[in-house]
C-alpha atoms as a PDB file:
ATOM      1  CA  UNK A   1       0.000   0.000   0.000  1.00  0.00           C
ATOM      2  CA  UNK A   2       3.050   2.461   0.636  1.00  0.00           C
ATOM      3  CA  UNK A   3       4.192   2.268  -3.028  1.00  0.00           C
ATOM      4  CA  UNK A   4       0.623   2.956  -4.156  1.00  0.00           C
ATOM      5  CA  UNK A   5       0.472   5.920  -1.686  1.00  0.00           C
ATOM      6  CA  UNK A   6       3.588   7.582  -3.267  1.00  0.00           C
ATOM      7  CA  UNK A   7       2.342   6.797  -6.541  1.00  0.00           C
ATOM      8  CA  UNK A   8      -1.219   8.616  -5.840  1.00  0.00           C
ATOM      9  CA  UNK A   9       0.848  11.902  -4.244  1.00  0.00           C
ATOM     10  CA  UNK A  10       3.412  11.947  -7.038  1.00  0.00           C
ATOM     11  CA  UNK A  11       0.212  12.201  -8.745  1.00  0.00           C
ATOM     12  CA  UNK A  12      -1.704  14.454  -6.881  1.00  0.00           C
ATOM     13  CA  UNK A  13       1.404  16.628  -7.167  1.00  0.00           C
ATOM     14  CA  UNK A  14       2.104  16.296  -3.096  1.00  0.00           C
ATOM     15  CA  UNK A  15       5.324  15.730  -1.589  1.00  0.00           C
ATOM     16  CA  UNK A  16       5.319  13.424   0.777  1.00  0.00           C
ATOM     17  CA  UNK A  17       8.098  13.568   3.730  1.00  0.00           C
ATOM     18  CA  UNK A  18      10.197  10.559   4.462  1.00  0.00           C
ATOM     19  CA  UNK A  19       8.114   7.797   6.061  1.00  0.00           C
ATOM     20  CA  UNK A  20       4.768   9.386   5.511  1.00  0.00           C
ATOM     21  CA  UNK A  21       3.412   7.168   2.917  1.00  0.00           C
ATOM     22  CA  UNK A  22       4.483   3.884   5.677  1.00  0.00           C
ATOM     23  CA  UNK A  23       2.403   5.900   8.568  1.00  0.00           C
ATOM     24  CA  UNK A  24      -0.626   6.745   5.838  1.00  0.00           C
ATOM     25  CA  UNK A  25      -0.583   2.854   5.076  1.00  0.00           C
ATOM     26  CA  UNK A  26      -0.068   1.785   8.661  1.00  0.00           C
ATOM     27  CA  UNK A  27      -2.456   4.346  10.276  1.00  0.00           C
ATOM     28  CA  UNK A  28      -5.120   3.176   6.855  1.00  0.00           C
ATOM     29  CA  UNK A  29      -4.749  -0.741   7.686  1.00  0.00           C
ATOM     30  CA  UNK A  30      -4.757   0.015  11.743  1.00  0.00           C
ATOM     31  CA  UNK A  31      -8.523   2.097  11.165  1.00  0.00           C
ATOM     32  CA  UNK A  32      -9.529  -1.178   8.955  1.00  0.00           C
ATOM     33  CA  UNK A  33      -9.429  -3.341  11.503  1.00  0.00           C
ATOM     34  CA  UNK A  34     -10.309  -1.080  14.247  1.00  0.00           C
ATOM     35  CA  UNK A  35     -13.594   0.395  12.577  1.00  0.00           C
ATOM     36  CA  UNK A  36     -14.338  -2.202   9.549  1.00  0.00           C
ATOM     37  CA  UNK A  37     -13.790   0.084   6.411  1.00  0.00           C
ATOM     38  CA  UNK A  38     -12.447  -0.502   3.041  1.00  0.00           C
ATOM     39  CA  UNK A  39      -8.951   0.821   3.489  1.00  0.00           C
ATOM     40  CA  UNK A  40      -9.429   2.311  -0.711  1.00  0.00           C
ATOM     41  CA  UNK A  41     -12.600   4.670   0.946  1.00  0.00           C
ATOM     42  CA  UNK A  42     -10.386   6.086   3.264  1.00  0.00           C
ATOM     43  CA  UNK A  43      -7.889   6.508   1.301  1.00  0.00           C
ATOM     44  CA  UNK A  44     -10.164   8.230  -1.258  1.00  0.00           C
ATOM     45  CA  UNK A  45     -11.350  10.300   0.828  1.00  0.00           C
ATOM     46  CA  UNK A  46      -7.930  11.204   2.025  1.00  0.00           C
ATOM     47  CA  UNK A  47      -7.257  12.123  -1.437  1.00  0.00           C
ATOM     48  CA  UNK A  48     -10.098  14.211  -1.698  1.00  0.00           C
ATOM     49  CA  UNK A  49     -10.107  15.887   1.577  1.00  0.00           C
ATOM     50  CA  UNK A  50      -6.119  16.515   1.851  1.00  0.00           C
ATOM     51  CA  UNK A  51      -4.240  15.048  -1.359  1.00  0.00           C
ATOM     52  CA  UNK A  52      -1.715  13.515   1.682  1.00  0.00           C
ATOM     53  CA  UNK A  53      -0.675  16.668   2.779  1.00  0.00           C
ATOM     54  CA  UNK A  54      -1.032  15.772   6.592  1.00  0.00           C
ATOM     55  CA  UNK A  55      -0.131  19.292   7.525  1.00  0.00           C
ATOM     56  CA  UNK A  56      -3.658  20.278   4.767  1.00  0.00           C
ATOM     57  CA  UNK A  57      -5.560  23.410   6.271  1.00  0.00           C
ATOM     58  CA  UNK A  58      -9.370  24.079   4.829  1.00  0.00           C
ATOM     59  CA  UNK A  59     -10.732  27.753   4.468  1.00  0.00           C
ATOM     60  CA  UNK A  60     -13.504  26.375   7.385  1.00  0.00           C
ATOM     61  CA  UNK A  61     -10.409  25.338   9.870  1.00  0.00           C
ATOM     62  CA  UNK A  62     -10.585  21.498   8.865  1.00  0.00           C
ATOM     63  CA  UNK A  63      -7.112  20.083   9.291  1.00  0.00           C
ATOM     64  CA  UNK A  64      -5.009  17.090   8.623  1.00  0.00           C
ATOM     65  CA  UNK A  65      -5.239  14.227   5.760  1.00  0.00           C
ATOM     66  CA  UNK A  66      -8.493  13.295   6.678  1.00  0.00           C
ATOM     67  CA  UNK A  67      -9.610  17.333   7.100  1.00  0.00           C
ATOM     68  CA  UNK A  68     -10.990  17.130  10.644  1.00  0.00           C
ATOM     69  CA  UNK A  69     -12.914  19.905  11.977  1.00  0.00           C
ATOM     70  CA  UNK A  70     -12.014  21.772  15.741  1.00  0.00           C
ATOM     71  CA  UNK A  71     -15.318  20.935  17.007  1.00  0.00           C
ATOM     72  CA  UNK A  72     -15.981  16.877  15.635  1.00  0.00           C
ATOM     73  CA  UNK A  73     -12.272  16.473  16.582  1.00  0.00           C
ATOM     74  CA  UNK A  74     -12.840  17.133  19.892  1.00  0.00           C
ATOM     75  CA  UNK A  75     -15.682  15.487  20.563  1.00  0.00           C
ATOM     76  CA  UNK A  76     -14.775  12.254  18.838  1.00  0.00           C
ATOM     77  CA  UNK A  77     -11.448  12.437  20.656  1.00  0.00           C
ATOM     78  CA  UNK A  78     -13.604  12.509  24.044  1.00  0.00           C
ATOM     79  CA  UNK A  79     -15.462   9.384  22.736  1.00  0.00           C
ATOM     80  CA  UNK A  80     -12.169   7.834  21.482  1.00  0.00           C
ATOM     81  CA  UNK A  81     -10.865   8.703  25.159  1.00  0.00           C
ATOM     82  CA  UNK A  82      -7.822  10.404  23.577  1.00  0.00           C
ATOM     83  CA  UNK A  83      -6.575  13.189  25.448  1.00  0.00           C
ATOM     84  CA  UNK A  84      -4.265  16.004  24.219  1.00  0.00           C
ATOM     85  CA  UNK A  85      -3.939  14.684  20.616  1.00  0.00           C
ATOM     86  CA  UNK A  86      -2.622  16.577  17.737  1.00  0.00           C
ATOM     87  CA  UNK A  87      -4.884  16.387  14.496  1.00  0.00           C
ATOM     88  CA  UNK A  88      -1.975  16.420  12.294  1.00  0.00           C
ATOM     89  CA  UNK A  89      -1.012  13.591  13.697  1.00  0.00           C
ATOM     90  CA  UNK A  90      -1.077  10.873  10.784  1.00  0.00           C
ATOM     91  CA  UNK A  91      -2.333   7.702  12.781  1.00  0.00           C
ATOM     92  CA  UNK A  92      -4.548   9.859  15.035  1.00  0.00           C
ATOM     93  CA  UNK A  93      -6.199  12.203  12.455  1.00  0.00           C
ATOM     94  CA  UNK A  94      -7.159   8.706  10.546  1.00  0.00           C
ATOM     95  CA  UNK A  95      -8.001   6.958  13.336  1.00  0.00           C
ATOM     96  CA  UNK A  96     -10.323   9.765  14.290  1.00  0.00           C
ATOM     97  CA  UNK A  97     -11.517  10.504  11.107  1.00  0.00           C
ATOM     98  CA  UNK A  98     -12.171   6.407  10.055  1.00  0.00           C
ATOM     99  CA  UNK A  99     -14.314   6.799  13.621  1.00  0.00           C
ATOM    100  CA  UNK A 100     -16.382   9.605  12.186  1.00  0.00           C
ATOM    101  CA  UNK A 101     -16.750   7.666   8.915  1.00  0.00           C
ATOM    102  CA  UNK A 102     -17.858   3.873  10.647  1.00  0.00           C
ATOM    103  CA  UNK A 103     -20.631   6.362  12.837  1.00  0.00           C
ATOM    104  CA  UNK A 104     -21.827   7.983   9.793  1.00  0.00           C
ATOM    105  CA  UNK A 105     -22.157   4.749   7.773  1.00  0.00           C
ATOM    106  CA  UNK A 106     -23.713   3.011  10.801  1.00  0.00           C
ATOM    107  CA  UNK A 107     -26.096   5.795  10.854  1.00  0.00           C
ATOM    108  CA  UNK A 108     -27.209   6.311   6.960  1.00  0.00           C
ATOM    109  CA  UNK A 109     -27.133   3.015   6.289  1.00  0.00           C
ATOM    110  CA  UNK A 110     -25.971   4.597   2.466  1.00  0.00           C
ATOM    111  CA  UNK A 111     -22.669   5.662   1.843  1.00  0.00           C
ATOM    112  CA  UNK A 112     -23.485   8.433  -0.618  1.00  0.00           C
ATOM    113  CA  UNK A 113     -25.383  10.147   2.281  1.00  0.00           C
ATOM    114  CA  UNK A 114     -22.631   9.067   5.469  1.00  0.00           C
ATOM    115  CA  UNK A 115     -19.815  10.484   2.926  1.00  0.00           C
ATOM    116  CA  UNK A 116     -22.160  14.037   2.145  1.00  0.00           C
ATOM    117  CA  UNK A 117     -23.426  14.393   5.824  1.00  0.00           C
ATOM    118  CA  UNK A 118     -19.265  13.798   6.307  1.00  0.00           C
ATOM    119  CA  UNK A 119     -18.605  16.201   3.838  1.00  0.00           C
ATOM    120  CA  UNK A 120     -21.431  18.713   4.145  1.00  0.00           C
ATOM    121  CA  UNK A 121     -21.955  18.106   8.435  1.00  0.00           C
ATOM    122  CA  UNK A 122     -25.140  17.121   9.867  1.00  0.00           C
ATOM    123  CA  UNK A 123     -26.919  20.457  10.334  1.00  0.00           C
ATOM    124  CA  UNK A 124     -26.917  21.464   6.164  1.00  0.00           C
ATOM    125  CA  UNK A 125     -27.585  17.755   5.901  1.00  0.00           C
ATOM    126  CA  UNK A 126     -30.589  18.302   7.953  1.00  0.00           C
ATOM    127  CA  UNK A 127     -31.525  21.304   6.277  1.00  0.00           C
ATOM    128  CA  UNK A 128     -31.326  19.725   2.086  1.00  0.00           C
ATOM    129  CA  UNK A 129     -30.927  15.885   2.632  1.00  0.00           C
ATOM    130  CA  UNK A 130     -29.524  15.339  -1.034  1.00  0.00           C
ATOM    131  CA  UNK A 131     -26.536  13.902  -1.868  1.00  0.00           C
ATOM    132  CA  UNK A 132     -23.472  16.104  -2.727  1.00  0.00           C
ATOM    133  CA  UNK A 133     -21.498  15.862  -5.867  1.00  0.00           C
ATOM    134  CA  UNK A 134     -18.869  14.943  -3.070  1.00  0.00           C
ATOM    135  CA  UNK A 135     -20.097  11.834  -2.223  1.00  0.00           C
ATOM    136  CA  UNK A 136     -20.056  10.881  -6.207  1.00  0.00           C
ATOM    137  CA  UNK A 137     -16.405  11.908  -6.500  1.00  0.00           C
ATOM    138  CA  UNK A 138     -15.685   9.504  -3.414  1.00  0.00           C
ATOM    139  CA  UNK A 139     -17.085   6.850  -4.854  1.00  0.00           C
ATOM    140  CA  UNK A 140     -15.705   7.756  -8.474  1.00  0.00           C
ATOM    141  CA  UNK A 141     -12.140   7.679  -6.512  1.00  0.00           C
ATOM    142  CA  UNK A 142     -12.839   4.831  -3.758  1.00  0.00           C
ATOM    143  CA  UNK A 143     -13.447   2.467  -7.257  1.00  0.00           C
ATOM    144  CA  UNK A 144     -10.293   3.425  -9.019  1.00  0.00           C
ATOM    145  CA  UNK A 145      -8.162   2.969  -6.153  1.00  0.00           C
ATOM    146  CA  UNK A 146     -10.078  -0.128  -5.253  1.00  0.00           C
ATOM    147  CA  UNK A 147      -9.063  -1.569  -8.637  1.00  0.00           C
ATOM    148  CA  UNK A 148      -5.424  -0.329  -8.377  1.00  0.00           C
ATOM    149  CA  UNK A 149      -5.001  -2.032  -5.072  1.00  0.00           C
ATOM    150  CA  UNK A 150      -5.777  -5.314  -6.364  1.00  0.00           C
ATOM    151  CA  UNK A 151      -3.363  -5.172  -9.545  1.00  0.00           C
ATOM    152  CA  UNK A 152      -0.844  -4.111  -6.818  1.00  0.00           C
ATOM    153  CA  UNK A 153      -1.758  -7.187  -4.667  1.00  0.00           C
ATOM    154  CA  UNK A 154      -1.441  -9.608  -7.415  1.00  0.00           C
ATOM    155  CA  UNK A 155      -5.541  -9.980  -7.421  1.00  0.00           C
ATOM    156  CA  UNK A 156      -6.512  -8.987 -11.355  1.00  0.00           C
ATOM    157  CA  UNK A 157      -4.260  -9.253 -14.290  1.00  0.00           C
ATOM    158  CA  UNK A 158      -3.052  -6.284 -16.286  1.00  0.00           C
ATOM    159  CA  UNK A 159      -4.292  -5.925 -19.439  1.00  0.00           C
END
């Protein structure tokens, strides 16, 4: 997963600092088995959110790879029991954010909604409960890297 992690920021045109792309793929595989989700949505939504700049800052204050806001940060952190944590932290702004991501899915039962309600937060949700273009470019990217992690694991042949 490392190599295809490099090969995704060399895309994305992000520079990645030494070790990064082995804490993105360990901090990825840790929130799979922690919170039961496809390690290529997390990473697409990494991708989307951040591009794997881990250090990423939004206009609305959302930081780190995963783009966590102030406010959901701290209260997942309270229900993670993780006290004085640093979002840019690689393994605990995934860990966190894979949290947010298990809750929402758990609680839409659809991942086009959990992934706009992530996107869009719950109040806007609440007030137009219709599914963001966001959601669709998720998906479009959760499939592709989906695909590209099996060739990498040997799964599919390249034609």
């Amino acid at each position: 997963m490392m190599e295809l992690i490099e090969k995704r920021a060399f895309v994305l045109q992000t520079h990645l600092e030494p070790y990064d792309s082995e804490e993105i793929a360990m901090a990825v595989m840790a929130t799979r088995e922690e919170f039961r989700i496809d390690p290529a949505l997390i990473l697409a939504v990494i991708e989307l959110e951040s591009r794997y700049e881990k250090r990423a800052k939004s206009k609305k204050g959302c930081k780190g790879l995963i783009q966590m806001s102030k406010w959901v940060g701290k209260s997942i952190a309270g229900r993670l029991n993780i006290e004085n944590y640093n979002i840019f932290d690689i393994r605990t702004n995934v860990r966190m954010g894979g949290y947010f991501l298990r809750e929402l899915l758990d609680s839409y039962k659809d991942v086009r909604k959990a992934l706009t309600v992530y996107n869009k937060g719950v109040v806007k949700w609440l007030d137009n409960p219709t599914v963001s273009g966001y959601s669709f470019a998720v998906a479009k990217r959760f499939h592709l890297l989906k695909g590209m992690m099996r060739r990498e694991n040997g799964l599919t042949c390249n034609k």
